[in-house]
N, C-alpha and C. Protein backbone atom coordinates (compact mmCIF):
# COMPACT_ATOMS: atom_id res chain seq x y z
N UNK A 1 116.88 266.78 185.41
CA UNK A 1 117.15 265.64 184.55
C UNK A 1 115.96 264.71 184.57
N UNK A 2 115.81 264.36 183.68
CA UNK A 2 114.60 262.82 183.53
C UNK A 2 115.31 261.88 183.46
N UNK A 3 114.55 261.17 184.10
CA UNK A 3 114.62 259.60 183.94
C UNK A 3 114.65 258.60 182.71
N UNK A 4 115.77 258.20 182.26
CA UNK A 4 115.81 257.35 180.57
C UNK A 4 115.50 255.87 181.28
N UNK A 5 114.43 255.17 181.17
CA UNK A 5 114.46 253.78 181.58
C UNK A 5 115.16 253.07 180.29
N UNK A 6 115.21 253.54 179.13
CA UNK A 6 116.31 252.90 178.17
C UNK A 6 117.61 252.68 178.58
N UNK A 7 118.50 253.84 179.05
CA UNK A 7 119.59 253.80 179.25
C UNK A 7 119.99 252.87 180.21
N UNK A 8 119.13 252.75 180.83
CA UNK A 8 119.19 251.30 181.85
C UNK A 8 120.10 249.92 181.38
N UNK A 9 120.90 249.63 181.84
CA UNK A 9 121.13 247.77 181.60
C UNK A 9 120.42 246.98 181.63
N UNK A 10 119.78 246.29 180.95
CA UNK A 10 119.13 244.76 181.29
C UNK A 10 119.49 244.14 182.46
N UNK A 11 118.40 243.23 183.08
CA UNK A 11 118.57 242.46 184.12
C UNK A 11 119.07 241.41 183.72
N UNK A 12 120.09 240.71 184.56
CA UNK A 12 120.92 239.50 184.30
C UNK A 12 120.15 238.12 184.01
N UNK A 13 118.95 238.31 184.45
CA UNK A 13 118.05 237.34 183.81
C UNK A 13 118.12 236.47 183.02
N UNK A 14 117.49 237.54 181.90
CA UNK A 14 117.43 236.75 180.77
C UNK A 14 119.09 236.13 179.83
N UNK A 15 119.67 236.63 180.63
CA UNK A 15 120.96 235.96 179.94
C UNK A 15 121.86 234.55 180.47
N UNK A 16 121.02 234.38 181.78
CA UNK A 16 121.15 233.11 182.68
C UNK A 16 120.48 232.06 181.69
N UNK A 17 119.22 232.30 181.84
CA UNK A 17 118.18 231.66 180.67
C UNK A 17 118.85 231.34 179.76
N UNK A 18 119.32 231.91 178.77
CA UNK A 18 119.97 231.97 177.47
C UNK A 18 121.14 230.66 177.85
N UNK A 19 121.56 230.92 178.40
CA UNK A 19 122.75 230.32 179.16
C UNK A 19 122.06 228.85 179.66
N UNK A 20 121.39 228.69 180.22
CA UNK A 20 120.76 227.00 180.50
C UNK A 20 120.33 226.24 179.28
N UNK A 21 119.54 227.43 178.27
CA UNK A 21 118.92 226.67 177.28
C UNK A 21 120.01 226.14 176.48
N UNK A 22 120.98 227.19 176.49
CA UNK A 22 122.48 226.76 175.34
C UNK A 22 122.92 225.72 176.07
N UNK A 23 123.27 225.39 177.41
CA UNK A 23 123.85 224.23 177.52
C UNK A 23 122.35 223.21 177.66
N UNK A 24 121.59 223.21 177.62
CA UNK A 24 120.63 221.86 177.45
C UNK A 24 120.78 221.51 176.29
N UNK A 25 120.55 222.45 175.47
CA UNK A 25 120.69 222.09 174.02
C UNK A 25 122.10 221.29 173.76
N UNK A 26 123.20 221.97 173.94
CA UNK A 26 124.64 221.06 173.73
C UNK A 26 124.56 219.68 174.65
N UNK A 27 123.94 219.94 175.70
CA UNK A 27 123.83 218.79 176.33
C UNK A 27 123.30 217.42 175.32
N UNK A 28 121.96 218.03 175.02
CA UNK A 28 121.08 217.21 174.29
C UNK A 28 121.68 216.75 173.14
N UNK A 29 122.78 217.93 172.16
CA UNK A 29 123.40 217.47 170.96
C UNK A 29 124.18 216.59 171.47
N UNK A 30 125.32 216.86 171.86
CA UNK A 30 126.25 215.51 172.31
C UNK A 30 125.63 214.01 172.30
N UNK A 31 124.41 213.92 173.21
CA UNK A 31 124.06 213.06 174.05
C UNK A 31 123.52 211.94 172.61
N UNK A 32 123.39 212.74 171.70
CA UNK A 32 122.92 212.38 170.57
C UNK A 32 124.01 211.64 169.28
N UNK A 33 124.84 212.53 169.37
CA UNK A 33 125.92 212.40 168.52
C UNK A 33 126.51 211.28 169.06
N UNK A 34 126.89 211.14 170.42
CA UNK A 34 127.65 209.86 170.21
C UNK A 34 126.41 208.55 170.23
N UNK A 35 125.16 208.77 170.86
CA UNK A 35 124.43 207.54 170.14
C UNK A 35 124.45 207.20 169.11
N UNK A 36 124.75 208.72 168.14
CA UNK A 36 125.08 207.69 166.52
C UNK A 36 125.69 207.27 165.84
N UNK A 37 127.31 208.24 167.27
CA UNK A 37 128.47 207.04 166.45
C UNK A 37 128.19 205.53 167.36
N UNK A 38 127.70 205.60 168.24
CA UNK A 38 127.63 204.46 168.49
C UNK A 38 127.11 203.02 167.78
N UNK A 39 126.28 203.48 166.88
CA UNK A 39 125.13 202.82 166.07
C UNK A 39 125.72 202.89 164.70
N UNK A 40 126.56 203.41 164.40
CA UNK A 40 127.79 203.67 163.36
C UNK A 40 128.48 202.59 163.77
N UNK A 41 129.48 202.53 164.53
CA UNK A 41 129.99 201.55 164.93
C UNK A 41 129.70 200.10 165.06
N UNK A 42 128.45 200.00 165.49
CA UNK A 42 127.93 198.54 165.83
C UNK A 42 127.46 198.10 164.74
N UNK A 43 127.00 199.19 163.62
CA UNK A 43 126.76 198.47 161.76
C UNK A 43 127.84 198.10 161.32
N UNK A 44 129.22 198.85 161.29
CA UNK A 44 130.10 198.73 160.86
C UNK A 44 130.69 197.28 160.90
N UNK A 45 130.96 197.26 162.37
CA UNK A 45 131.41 195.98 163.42
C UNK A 45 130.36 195.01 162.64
N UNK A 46 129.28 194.81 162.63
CA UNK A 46 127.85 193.36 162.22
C UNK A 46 128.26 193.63 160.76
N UNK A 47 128.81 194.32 159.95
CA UNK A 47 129.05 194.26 158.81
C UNK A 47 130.06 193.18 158.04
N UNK A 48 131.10 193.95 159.08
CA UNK A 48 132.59 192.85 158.90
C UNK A 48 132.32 191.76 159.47
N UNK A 49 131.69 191.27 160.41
CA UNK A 49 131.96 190.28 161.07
C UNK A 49 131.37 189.25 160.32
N UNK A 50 129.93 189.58 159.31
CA UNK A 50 129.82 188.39 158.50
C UNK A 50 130.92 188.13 157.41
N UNK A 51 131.33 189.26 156.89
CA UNK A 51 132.65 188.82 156.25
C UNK A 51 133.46 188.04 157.20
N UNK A 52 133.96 188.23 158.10
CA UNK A 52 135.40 187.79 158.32
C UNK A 52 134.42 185.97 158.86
N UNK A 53 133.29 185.81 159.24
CA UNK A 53 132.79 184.42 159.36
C UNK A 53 132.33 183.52 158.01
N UNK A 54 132.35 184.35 156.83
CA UNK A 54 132.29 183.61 155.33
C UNK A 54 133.26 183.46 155.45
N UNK A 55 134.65 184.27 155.43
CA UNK A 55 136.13 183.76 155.17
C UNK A 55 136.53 182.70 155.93
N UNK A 56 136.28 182.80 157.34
CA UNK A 56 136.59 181.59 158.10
C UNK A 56 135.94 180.05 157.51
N UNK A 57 134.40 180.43 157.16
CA UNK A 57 133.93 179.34 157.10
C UNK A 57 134.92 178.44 155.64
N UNK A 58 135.14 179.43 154.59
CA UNK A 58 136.04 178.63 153.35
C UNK A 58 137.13 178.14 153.74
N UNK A 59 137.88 178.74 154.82
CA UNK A 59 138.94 178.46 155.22
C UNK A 59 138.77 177.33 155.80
N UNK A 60 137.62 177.09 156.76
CA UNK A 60 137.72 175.29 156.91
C UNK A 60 137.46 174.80 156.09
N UNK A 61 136.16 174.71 154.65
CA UNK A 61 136.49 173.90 153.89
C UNK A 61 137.47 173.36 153.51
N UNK A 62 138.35 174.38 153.39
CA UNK A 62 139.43 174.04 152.57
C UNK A 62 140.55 173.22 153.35
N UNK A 63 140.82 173.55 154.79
CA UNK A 63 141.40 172.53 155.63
C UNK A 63 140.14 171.26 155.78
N UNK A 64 139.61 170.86 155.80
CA UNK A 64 138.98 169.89 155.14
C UNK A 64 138.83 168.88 154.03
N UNK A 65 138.84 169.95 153.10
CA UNK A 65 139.50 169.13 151.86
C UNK A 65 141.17 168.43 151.94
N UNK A 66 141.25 169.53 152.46
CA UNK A 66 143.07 169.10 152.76
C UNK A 66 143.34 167.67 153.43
N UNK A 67 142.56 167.60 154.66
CA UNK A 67 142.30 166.51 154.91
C UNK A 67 141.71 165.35 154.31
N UNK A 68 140.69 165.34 153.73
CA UNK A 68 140.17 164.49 152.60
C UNK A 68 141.25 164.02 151.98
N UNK A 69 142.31 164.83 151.33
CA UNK A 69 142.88 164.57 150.25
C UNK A 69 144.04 163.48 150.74
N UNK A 70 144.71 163.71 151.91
CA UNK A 70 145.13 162.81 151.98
C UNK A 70 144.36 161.64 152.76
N UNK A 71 143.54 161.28 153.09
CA UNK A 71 143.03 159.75 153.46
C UNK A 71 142.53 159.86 151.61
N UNK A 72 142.10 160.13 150.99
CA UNK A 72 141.88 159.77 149.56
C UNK A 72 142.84 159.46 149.01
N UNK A 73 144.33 160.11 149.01
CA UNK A 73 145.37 159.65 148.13
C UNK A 73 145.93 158.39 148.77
N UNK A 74 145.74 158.36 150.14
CA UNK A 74 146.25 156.35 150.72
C UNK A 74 145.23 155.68 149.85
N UNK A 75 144.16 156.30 149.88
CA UNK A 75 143.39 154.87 148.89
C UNK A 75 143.35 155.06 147.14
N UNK A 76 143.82 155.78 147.25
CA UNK A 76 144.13 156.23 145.41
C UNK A 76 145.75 155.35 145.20
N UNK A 77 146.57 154.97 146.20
CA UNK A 77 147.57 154.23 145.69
C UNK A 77 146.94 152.36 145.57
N UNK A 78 146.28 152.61 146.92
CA UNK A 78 145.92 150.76 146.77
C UNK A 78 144.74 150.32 145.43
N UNK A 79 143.62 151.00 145.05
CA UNK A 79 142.48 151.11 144.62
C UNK A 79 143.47 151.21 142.89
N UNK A 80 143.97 152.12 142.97
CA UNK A 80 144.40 152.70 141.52
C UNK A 80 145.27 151.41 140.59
N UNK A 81 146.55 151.10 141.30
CA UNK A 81 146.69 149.60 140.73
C UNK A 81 145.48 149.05 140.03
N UNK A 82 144.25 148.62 141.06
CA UNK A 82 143.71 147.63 140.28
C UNK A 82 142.52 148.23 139.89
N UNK A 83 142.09 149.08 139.70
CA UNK A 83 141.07 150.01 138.85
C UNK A 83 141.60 150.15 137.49
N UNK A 84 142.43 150.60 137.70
CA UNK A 84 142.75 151.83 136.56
C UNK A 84 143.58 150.79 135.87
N UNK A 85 144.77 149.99 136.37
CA UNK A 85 146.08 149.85 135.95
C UNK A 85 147.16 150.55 135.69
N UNK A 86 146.84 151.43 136.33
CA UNK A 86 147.81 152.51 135.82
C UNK A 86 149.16 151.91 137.25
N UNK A 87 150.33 153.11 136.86
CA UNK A 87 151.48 153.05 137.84
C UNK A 87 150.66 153.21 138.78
N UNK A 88 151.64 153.26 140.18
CA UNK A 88 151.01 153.71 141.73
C UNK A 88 151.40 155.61 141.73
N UNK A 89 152.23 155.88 141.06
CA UNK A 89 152.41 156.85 141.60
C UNK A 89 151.65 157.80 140.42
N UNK A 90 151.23 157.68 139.90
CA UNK A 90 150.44 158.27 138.91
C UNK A 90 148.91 158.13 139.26
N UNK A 91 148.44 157.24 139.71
CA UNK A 91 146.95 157.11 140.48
C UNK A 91 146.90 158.54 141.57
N UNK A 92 148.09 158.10 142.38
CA UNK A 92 148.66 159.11 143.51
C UNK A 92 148.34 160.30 142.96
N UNK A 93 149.14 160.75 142.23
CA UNK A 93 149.53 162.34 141.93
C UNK A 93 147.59 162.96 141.29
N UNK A 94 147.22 161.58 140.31
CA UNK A 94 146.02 163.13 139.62
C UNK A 94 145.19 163.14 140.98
N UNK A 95 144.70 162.15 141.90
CA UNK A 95 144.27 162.35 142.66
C UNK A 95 144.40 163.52 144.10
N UNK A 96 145.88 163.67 144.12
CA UNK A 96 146.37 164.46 145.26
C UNK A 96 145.94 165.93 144.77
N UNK A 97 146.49 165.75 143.13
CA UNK A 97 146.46 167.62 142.62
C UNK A 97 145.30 167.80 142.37
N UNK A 98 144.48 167.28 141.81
CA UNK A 98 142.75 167.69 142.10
C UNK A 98 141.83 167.72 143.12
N UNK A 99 142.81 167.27 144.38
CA UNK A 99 141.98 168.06 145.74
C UNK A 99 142.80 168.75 146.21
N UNK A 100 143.96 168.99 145.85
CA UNK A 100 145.03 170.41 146.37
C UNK A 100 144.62 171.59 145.57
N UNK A 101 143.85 171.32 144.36
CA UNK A 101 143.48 172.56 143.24
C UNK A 101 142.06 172.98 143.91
N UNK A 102 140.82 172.08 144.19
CA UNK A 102 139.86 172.58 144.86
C UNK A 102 140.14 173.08 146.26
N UNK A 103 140.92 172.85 147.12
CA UNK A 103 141.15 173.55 148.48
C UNK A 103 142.32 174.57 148.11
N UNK A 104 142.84 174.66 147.02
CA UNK A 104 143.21 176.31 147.10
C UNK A 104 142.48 177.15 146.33
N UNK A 105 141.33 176.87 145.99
CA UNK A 105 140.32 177.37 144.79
C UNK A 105 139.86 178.10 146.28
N UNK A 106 139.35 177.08 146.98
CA UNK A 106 138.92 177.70 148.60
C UNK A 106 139.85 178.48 149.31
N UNK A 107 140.85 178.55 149.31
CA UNK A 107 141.88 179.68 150.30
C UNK A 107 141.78 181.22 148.79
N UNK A 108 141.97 180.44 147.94
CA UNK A 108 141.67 182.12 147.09
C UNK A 108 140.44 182.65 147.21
N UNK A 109 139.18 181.68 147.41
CA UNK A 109 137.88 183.15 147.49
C UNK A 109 138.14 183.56 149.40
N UNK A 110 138.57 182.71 149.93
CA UNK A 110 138.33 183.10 151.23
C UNK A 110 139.52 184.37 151.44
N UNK A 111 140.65 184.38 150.27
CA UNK A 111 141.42 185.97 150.74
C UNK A 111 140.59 186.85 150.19
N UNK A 112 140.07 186.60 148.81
CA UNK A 112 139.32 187.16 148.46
C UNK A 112 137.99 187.88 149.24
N UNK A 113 137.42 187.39 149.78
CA UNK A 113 136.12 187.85 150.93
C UNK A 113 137.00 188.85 152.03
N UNK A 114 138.29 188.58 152.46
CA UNK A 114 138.79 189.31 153.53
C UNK A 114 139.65 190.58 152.88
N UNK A 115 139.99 190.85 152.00
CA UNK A 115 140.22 191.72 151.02
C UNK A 115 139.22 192.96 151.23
N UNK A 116 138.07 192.45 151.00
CA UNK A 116 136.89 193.46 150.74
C UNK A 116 136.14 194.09 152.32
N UNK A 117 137.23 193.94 153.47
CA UNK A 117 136.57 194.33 154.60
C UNK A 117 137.02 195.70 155.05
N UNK A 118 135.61 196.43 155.43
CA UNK A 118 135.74 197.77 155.58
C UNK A 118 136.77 198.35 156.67
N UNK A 119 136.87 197.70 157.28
CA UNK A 119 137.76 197.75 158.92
C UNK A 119 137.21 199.10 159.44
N UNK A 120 135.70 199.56 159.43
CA UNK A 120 135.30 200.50 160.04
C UNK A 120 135.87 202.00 159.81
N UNK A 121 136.33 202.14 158.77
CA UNK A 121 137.07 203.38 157.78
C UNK A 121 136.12 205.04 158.45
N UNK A 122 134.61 204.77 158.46
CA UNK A 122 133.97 205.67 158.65
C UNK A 122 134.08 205.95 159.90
N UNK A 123 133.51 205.57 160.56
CA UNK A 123 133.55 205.45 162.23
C UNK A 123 134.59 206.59 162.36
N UNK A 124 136.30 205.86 162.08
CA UNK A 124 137.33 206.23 162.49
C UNK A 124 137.74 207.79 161.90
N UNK A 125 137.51 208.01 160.62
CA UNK A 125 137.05 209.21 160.10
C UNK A 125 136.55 210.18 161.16
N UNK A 126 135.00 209.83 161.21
CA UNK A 126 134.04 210.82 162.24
C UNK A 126 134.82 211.04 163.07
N UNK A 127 135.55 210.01 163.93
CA UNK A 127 136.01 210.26 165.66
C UNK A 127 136.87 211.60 164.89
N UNK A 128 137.99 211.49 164.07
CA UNK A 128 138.85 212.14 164.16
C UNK A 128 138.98 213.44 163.73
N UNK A 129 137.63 213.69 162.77
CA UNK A 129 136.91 214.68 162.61
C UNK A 129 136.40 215.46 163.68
N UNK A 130 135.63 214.71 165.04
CA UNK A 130 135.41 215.24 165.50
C UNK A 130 136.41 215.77 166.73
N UNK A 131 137.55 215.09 167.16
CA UNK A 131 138.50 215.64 168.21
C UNK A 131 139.39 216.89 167.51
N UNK A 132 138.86 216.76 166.00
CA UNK A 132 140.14 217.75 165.25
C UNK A 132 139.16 218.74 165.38
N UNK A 133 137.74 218.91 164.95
CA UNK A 133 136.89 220.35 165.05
C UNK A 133 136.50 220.26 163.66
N UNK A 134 137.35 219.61 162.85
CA UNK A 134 137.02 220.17 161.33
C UNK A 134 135.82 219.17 160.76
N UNK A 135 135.51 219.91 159.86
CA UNK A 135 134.30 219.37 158.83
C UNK A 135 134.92 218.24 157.66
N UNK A 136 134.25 217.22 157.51
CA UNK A 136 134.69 216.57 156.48
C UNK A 136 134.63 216.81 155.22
N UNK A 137 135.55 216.74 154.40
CA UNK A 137 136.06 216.93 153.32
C UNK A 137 135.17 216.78 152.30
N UNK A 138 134.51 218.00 151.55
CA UNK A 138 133.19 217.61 149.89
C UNK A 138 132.06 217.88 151.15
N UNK A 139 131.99 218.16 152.26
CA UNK A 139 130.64 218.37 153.06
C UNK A 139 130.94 219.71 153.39
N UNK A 140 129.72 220.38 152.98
CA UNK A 140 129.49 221.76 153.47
C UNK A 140 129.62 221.73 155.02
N UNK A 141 129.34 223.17 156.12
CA UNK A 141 129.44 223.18 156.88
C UNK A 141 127.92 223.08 157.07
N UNK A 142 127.79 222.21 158.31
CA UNK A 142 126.62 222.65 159.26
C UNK A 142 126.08 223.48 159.52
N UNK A 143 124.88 223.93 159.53
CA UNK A 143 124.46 225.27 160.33
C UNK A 143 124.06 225.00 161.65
N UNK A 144 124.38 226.38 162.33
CA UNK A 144 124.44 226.03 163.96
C UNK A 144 123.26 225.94 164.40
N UNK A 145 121.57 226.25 163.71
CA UNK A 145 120.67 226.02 164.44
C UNK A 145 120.20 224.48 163.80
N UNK A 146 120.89 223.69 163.42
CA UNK A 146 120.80 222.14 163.63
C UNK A 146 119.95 221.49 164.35
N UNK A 147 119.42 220.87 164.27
CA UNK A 147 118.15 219.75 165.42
C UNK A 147 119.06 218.70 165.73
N UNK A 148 118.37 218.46 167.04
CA UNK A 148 118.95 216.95 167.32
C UNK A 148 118.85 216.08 166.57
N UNK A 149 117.77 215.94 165.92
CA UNK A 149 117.08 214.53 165.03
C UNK A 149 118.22 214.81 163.26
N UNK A 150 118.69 215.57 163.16
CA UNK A 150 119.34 216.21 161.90
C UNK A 150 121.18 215.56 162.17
N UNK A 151 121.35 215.43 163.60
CA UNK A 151 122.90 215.49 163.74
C UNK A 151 122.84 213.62 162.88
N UNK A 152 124.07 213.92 162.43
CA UNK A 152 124.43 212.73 161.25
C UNK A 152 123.48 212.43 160.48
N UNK A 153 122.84 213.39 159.96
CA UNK A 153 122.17 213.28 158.69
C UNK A 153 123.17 213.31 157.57
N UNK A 154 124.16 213.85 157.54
CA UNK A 154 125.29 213.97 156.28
C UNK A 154 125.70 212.74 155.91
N UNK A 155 125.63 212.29 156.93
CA UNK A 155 126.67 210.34 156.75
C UNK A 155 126.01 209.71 155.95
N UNK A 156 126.99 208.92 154.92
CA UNK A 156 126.18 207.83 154.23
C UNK A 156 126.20 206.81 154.60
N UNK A 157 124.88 205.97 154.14
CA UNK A 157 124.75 204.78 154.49
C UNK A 157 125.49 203.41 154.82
N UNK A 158 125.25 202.56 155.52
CA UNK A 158 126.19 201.07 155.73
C UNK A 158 124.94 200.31 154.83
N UNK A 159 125.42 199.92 153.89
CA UNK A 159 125.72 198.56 152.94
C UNK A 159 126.27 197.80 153.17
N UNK A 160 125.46 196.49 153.51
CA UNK A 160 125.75 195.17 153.46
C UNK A 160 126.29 194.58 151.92
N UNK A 161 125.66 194.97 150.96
CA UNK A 161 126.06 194.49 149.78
C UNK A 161 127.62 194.53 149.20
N UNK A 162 128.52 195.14 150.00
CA UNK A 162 129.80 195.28 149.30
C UNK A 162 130.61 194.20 149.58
């Protein structure tokens, strides 16, 4: 008989190898992926938060005005008598309803501004995408020889403008 050095098995070697590089690599993907949900997250979060601090800020105007309106309507009864001549309670009233109409002019844009907040929609998406395994929905699949620098390349952008 001769000797077949083909028929031989491979040495366990190179499949150890194979085996470190695959987990460095997953190592390295992970390590990556959640830095960018992380950075996902923290746009998201600096996104809303100037919204929800415009809304706050109208919202004090408008308790402000509120206030205004009445130390203005005590002096819209004494003042109005002898300005205007008019009744007292008629000095009263246009004065009260034209700063009750501008401070709810202010509580409507300020629901308005909080209306339009993302509450981090994407973020919450990805996570659940990713504990489920599946691919998101209108996105092709990934291919598995992927780069690190490539993972969340699919995602679209955070806009401030909305």
């Amino acid at each position: 008989m001769t000797h077949n050095p083909a028929a031989e098995p491979l040495p366990a070697e190179p499949q150890e190898e194979s085996l470190g590089v695959l987990v460095a690599n997953a190592t390295d993907h992970i390590s990556t992926l959640v830095r960018a949900e992380i950075e996902l997250a923290k746009a998201e979060l600096r996104f809303d938060a100037k919204r929800v601090g415009t809304a706050a800020g109208l919202f004090g105007a408008a308790a402000f005005m509120a206030h205004l309106c009445l130390i203005l309507a005590s002096f819209a009864i004494a003042y109005g008598l002898v300005a205007l001549g008019v009744w007292d309670w008629l000095a009263f009233t246009i004065v009260t309803v034209f700063y009750l109409v501008v401070a709810a002019l202010f509580v409507l844009f300020g629901v308005r501004r909080l209306k339009g907040l993302a509450g981090m929609r994407r973020t919450m998406r990805s996570l659940k995408n990713l504990k489920g395994g599946e691919q998101e929905s209108g996105l092709a699949a990934a291919p598995a020889t992927q780069g690190a620098g490539q993972i969340g390349s699919h995602r679209e952008p955070v806009s401030p403008d909305r």
